[in-house]
Protein backbone atom coordinates (compact mmCIF):
# COMPACT_ATOMS: atom_id res chain seq x y z
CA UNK A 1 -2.35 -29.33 -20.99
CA UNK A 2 -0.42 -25.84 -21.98
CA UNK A 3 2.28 -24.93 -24.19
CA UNK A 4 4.23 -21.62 -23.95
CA UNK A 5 6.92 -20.75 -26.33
CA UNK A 6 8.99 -18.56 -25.47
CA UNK A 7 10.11 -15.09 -27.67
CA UNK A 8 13.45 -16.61 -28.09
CA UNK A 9 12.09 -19.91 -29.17
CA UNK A 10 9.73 -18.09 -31.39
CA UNK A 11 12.66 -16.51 -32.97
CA UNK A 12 14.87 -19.72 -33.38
CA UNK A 13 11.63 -21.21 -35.34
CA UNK A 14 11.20 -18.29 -37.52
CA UNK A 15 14.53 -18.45 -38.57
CA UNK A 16 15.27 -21.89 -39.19
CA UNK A 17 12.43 -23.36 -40.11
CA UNK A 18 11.60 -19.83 -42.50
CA UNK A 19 8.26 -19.44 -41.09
CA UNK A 20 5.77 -16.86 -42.05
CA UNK A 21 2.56 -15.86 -40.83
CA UNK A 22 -0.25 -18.70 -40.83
CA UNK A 23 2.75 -21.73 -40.78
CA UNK A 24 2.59 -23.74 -38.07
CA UNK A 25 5.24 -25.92 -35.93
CA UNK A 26 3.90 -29.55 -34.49
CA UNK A 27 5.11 -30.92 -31.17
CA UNK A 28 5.11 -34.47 -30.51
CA UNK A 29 6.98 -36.92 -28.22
CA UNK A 30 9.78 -39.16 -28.74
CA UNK A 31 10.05 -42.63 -27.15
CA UNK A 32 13.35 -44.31 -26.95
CA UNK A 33 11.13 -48.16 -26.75
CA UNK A 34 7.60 -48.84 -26.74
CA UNK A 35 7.08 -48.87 -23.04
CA UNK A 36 9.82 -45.85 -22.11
CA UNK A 37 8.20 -42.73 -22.51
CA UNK A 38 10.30 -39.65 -20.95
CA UNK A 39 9.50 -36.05 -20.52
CA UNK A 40 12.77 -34.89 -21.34
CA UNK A 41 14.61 -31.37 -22.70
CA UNK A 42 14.95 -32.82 -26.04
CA UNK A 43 11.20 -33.95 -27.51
CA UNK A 44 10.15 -33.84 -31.66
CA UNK A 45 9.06 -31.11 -33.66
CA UNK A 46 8.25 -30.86 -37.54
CA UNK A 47 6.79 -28.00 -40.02
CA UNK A 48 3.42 -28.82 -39.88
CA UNK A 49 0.81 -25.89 -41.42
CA UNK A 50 -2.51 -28.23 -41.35
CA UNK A 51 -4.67 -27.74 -37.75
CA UNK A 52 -7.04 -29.95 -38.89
CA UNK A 53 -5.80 -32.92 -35.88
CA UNK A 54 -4.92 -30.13 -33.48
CA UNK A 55 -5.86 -30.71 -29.95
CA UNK A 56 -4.21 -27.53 -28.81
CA UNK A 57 -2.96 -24.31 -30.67
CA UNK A 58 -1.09 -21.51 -29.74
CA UNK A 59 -0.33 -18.60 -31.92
CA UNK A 60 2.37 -15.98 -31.40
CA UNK A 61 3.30 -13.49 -33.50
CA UNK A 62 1.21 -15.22 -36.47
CA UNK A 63 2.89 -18.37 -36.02
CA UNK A 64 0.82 -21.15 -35.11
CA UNK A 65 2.70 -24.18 -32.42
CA UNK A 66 0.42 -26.98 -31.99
CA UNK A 67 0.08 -30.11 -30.35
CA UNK A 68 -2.08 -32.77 -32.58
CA UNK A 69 -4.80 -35.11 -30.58
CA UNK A 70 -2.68 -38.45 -31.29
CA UNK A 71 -0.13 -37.03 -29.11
CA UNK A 72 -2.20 -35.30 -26.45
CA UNK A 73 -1.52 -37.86 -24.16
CA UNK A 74 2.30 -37.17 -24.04
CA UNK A 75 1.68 -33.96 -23.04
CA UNK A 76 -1.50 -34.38 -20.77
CA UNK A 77 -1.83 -32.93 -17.42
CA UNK A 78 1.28 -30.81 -17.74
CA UNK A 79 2.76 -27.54 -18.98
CA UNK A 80 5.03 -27.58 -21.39
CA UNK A 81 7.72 -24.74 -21.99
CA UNK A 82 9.10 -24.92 -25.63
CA UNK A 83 12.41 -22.39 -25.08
CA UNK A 84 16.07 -21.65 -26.69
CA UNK A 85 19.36 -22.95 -25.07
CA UNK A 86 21.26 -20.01 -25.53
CA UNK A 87 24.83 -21.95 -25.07
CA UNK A 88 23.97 -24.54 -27.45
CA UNK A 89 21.65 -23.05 -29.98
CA UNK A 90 18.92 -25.44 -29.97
CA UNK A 91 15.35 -25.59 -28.75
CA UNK A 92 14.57 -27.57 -25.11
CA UNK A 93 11.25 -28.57 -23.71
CA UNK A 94 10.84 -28.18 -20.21
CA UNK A 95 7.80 -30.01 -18.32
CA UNK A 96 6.29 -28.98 -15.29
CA UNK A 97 2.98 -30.92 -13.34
CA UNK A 98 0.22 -27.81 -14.34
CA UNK A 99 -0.23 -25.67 -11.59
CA UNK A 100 3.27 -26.17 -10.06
CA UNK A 101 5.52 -23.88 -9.96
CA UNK A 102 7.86 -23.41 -12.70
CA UNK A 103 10.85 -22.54 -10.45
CA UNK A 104 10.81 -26.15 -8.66
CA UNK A 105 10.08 -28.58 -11.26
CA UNK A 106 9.90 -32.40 -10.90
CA UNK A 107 11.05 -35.57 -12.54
CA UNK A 108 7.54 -36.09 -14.93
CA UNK A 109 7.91 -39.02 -16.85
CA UNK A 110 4.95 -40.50 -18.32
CA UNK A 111 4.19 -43.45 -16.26
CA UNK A 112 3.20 -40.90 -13.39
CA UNK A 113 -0.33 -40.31 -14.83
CA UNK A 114 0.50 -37.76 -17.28
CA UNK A 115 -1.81 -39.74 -20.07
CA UNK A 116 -4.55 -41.04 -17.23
CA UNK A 117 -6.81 -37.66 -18.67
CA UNK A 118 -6.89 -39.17 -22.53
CA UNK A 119 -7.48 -43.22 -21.40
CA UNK A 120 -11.17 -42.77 -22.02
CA UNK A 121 -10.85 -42.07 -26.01
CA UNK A 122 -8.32 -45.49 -25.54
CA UNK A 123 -11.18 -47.59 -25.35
């Protein structure tokens, strides 16, 4: 699992959510039903300072972007691009299989294995 943010989506944050040093930004999934889980352009995110549940962190320029344990499995086994759409002015997630190439991404949708590496704490 890796997150990147980009500089521009840094800068989208900062400004609309007011962030400052030491804040932090949460990423989680969003399911349309129980069953339909889709790695799509548009996921959830919410102010979030508290690392306490964090399963991964990344911190750029002071600001820290986070993914919490409970929704590790969402973003399992991939790499996850948080980034601006310029045109529209809004952020988009873009998910790529880890170690492929960012350039020729696939369809990843969750029912291709993407939570098979967090099935253990399941049980």
């Amino acid at each position: 699992m890796q997150l990147i943010i980009t500089a521009a989506a840094d800068q989208w944050f900062r400004r609309h959510l007011n962030l400052q040093a030491g804040a932090g930004v949460r990423f989680f999934g969003k399911t349309t039903q129980p069953h339909h889980v889709r790695h799509s352009s548009h996921q959830g995110f919410a102010r979030e300072d508290d690392l306490t549940n964090s399963a991964l962190t990344v911190e750029k320029n002071g600001v820290n972007y986070h993914i919490n344990f409970t929704d590790g499995w969402f973003f399992s086994g991939l790499t996850t691009t948080v980034d601006l759409d310029q045109a529209a002015q809004e952020i988009v997630f873009h998910f790529h299989y880890e170690g492929q190439d960012s350039a020729s991404p696939q369809d990843v949708d969750a029912i291709t294995g993407a939570s098979s590496k967090f099935e253990d704490y399941w049980e």
